[in-house]
PDB file of N, CA and C in Angstrom:
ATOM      1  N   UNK A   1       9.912  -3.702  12.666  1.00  0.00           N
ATOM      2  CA  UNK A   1       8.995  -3.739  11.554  1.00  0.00           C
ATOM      3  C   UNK A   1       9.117  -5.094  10.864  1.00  0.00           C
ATOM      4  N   UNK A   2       7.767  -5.630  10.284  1.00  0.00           N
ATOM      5  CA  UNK A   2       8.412  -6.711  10.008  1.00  0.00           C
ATOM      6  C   UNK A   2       8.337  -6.573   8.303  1.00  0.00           C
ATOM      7  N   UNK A   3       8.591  -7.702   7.665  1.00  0.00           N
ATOM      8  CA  UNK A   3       8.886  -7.619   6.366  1.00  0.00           C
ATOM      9  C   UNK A   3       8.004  -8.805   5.493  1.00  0.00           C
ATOM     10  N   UNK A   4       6.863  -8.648   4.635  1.00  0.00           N
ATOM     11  CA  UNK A   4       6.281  -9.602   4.020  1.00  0.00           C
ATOM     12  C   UNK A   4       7.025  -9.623   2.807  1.00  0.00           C
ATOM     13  N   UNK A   5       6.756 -11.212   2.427  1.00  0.00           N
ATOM     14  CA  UNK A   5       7.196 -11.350   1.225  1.00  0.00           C
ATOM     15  C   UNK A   5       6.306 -12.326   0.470  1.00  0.00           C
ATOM     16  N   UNK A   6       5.851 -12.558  -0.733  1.00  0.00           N
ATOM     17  CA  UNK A   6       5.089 -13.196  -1.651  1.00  0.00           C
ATOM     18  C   UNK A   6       5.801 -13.363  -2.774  1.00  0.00           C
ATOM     19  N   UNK A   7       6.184 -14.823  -3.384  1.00  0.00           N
ATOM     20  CA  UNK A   7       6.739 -15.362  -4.259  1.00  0.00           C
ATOM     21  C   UNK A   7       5.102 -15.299  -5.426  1.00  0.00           C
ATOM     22  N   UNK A   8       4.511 -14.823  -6.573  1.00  0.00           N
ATOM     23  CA  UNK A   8       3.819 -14.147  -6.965  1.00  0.00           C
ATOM     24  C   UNK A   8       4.328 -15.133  -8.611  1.00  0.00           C
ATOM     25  N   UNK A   9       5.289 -15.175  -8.792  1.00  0.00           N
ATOM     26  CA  UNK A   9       5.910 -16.090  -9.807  1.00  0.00           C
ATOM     27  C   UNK A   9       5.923 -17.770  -9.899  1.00  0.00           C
ATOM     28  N   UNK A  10       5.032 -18.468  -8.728  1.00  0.00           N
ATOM     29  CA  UNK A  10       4.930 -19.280  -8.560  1.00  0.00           C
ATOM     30  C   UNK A  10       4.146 -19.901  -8.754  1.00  0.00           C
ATOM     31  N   UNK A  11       3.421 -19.934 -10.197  1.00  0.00           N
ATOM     32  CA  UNK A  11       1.794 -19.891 -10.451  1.00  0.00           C
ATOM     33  C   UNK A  11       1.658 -21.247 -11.578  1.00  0.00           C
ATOM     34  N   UNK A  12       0.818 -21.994 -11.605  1.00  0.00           N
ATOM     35  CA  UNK A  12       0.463 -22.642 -13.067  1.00  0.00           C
ATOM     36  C   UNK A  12      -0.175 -22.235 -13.798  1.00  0.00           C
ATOM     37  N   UNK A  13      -0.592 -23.086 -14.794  1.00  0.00           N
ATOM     38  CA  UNK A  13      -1.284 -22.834 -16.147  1.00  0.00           C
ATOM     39  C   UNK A  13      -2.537 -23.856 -16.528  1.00  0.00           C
ATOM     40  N   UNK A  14      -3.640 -22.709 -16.037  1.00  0.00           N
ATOM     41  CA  UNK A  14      -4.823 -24.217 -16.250  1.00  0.00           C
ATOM     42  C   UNK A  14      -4.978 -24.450 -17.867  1.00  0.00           C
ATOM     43  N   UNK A  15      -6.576 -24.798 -17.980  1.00  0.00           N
ATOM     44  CA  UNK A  15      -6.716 -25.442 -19.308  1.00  0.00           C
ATOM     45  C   UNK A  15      -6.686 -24.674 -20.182  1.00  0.00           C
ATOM     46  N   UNK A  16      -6.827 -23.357 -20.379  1.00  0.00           N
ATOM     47  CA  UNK A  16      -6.996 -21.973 -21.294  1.00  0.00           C
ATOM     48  C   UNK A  16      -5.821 -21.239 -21.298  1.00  0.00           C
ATOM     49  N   UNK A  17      -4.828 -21.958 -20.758  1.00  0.00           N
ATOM     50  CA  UNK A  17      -3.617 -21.289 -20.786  1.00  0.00           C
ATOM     51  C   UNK A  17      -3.417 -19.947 -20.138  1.00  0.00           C
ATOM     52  N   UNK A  18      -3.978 -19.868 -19.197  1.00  0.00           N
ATOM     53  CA  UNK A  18      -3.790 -18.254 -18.271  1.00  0.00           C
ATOM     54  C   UNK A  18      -3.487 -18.804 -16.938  1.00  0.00           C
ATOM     55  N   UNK A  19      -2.574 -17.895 -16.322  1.00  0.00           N
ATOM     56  CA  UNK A  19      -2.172 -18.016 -15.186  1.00  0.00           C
ATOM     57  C   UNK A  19      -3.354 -18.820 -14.104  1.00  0.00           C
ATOM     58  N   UNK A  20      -3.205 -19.661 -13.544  1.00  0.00           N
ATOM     59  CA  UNK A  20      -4.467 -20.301 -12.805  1.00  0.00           C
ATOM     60  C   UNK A  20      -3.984 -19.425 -11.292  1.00  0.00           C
ATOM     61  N   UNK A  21      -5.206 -18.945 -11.123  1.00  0.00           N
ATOM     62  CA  UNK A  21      -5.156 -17.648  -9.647  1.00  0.00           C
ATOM     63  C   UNK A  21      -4.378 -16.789 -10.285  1.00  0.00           C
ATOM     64  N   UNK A  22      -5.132 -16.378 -11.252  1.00  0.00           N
ATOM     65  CA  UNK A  22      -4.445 -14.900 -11.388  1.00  0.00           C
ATOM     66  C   UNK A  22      -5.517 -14.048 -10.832  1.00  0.00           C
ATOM     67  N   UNK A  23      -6.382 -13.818 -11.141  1.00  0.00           N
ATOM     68  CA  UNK A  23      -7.598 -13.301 -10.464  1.00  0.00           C
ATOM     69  C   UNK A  23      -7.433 -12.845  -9.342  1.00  0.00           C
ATOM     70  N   UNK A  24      -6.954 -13.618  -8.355  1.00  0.00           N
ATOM     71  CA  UNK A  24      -6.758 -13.764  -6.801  1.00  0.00           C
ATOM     72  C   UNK A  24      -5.525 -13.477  -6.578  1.00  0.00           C
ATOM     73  N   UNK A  25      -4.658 -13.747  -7.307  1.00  0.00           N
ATOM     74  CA  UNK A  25      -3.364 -13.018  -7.018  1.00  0.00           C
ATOM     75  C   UNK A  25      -2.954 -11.452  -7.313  1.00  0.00           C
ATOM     76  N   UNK A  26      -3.957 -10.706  -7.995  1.00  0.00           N
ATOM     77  CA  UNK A  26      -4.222  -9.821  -8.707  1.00  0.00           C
ATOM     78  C   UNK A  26      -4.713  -8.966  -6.974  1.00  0.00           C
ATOM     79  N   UNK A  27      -6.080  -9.419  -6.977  1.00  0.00           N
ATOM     80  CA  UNK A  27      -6.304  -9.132  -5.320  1.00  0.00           C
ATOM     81  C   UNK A  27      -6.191  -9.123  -4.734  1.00  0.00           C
ATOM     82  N   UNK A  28      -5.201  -9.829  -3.822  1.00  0.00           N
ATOM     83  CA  UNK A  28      -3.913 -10.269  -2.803  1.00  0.00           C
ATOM     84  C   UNK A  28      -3.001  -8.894  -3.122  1.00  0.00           C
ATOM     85  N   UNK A  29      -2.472  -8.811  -4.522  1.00  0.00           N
ATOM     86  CA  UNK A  29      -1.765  -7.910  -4.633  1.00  0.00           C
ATOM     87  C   UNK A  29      -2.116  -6.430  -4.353  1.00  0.00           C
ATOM     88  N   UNK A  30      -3.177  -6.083  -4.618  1.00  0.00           N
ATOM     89  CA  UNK A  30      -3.888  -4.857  -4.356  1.00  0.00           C
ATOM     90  C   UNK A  30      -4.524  -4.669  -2.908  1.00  0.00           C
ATOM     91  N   UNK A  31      -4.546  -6.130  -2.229  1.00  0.00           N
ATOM     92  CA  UNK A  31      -4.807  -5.772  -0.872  1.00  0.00           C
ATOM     93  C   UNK A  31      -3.482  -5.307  -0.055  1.00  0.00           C
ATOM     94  N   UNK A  32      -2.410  -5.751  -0.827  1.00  0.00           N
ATOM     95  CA  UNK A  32      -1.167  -5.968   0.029  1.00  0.00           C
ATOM     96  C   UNK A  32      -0.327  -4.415  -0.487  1.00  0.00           C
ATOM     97  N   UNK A  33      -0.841  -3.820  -1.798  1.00  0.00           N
ATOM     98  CA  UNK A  33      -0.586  -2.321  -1.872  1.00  0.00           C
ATOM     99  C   UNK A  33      -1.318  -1.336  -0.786  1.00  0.00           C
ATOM    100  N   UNK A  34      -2.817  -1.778  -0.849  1.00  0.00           N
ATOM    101  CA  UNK A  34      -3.368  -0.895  -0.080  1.00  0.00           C
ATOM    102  C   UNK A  34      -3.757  -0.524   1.318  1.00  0.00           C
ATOM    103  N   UNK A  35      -2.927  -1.925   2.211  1.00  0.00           N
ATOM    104  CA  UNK A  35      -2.177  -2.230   3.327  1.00  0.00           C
ATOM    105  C   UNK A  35      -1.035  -1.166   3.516  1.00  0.00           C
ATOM    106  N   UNK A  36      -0.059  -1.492   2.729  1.00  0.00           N
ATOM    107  CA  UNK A  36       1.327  -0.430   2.825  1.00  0.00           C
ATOM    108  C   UNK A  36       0.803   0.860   2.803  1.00  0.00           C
ATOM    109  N   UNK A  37      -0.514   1.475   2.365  1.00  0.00           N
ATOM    110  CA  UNK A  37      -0.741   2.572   1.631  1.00  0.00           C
ATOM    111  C   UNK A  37      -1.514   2.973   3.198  1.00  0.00           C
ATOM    112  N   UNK A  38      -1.843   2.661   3.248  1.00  0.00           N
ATOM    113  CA  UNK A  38      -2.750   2.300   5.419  1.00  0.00           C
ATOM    114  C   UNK A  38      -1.764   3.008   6.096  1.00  0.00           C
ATOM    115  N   UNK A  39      -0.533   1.981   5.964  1.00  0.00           N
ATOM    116  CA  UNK A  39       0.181   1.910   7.124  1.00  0.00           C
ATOM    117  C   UNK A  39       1.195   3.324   6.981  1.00  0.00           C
ATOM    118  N   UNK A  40       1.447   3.580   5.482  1.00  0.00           N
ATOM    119  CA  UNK A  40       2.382   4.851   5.333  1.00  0.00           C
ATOM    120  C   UNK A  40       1.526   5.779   5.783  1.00  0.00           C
ATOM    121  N   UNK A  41       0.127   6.117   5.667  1.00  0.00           N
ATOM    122  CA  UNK A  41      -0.721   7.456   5.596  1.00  0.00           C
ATOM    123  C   UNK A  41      -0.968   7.490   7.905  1.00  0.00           C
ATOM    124  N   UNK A  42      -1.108   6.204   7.655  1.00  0.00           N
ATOM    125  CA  UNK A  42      -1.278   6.646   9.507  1.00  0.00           C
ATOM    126  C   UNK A  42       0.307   6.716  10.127  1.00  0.00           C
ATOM    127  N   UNK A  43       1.524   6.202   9.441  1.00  0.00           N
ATOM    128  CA  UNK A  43       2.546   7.064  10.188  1.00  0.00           C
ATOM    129  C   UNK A  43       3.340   8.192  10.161  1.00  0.00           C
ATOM    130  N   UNK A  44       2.440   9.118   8.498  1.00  0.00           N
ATOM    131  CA  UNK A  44       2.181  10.310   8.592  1.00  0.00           C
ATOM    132  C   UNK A  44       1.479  11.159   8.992  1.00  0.00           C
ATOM    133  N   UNK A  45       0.124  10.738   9.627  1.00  0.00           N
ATOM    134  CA  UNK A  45      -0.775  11.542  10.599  1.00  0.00           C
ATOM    135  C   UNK A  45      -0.258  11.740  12.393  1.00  0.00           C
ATOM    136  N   UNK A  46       0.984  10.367  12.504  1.00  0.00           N
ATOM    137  CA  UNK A  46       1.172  10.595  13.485  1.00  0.00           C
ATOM    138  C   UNK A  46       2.233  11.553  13.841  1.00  0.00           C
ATOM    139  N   UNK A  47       3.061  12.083  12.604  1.00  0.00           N
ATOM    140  CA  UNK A  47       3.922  13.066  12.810  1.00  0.00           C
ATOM    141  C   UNK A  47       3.919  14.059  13.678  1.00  0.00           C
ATOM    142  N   UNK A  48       4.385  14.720  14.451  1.00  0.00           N
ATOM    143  CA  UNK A  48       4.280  15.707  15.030  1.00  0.00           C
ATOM    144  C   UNK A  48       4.718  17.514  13.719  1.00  0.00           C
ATOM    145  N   UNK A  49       4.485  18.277  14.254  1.00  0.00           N
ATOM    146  CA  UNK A  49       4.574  19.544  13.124  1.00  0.00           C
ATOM    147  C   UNK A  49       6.033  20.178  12.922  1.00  0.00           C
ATOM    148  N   UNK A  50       6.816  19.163  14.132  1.00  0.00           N
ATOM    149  CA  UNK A  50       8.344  19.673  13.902  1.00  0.00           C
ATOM    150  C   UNK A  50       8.604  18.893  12.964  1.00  0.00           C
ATOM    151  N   UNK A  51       8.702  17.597  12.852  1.00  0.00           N
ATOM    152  CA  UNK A  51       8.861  16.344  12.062  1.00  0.00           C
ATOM    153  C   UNK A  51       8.657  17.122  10.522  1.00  0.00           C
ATOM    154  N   UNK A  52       7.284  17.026  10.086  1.00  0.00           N
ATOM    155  CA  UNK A  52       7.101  17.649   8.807  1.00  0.00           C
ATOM    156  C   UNK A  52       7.807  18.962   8.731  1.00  0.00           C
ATOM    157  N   UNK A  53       7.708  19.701   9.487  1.00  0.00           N
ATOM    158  CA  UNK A  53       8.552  20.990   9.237  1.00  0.00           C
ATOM    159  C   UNK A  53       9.898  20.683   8.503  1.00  0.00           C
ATOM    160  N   UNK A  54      10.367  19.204   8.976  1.00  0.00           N
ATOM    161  CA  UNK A  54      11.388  19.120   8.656  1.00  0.00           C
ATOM    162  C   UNK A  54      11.970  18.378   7.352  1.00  0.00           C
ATOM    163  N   UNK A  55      10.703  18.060   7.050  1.00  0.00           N
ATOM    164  CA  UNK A  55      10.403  17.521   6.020  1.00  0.00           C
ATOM    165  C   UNK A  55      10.170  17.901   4.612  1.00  0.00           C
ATOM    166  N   UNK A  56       9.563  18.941   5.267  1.00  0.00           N
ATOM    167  CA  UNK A  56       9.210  20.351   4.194  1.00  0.00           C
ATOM    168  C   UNK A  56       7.716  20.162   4.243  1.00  0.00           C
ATOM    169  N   UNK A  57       7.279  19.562   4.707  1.00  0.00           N
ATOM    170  CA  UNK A  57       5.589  19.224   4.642  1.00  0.00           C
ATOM    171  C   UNK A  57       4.871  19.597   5.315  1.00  0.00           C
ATOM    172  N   UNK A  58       3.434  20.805   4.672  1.00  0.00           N
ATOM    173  CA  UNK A  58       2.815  21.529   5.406  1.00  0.00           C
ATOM    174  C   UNK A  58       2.099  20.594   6.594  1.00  0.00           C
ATOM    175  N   UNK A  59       1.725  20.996   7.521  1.00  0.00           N
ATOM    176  CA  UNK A  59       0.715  19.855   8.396  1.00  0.00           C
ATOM    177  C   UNK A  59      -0.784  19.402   7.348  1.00  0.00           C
ATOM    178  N   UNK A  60      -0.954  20.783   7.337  1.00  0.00           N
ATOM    179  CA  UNK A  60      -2.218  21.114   6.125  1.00  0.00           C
ATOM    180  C   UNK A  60      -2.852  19.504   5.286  1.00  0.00           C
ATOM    181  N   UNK A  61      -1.486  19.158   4.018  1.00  0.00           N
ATOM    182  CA  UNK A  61      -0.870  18.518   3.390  1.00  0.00           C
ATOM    183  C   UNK A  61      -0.702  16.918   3.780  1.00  0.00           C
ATOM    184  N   UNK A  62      -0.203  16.616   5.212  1.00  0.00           N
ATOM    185  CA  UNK A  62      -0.139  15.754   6.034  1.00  0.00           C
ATOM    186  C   UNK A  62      -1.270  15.359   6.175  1.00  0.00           C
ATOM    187  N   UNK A  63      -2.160  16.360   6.187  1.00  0.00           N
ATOM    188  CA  UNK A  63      -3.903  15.498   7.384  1.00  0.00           C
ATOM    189  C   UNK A  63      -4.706  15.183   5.768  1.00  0.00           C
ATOM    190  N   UNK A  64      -3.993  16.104   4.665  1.00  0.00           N
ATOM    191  CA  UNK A  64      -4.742  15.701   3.769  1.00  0.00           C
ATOM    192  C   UNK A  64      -4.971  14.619   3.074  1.00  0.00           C
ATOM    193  N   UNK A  65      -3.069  13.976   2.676  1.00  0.00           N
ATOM    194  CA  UNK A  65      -2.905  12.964   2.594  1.00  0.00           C
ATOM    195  C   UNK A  65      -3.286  11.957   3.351  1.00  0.00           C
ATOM    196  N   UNK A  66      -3.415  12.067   4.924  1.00  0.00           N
ATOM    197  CA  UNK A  66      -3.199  11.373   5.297  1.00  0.00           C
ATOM    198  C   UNK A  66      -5.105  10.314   5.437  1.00  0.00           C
ATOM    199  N   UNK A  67      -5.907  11.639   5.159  1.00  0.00           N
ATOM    200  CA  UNK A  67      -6.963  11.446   4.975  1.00  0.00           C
ATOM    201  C   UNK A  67      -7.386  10.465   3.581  1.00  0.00           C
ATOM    202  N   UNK A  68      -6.887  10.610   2.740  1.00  0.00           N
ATOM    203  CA  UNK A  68      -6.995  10.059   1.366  1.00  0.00           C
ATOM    204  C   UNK A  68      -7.500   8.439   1.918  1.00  0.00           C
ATOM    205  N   UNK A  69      -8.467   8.049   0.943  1.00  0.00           N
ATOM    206  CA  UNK A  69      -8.781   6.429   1.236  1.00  0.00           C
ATOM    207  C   UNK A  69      -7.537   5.641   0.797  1.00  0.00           C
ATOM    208  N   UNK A  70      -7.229   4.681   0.995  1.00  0.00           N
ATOM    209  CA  UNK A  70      -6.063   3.791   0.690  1.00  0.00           C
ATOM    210  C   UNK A  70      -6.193   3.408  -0.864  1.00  0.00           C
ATOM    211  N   UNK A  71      -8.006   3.256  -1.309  1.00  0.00           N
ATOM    212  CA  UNK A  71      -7.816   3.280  -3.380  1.00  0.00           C
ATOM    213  C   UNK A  71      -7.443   4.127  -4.034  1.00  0.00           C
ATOM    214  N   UNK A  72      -7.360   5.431  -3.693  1.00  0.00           N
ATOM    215  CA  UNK A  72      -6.736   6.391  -4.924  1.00  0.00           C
ATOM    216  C   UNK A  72      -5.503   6.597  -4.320  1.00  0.00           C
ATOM    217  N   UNK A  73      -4.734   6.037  -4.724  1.00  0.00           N
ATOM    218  CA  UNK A  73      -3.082   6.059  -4.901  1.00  0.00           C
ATOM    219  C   UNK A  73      -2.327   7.386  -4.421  1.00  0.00           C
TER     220      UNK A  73
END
């Protein structure tokens, strides 16, 4: 698996005094939540029903989540 990382603290300060790319770093960030949020929900659909069993997690539950769009959290 590999491991991203984004230094996010590395930002200036334009003429109005606000983070310059905050905007875009804001969106980066929410693409890069709703990436992880992708990748957790499809390697819970791929579970098998012993797996969750063991988990405590109905299958039911599994396809539901796993269905969820990646924006609602």
């Amino acid at each position: 698996m590999t491991t991203r990382s984004i230094d996010f603290d590395v930002v200036g300060h334009g003429r109005h005094g606000r983070p310059r790319g905050s905007a875009t770093l804001r969106v980066l960030r929410t693409l890069i939540r709703w990436d992880a949020r992708y990748r957790e929900r499809a390697r819970l659909a791929a579970l098998d029903h012993a797996a969750l069993h063991d988990m405590g997690i109905a299958p039911e539950d599994a396809a539901a989540e796993a269905a969820r769009p990646v924006w609602r959290g």
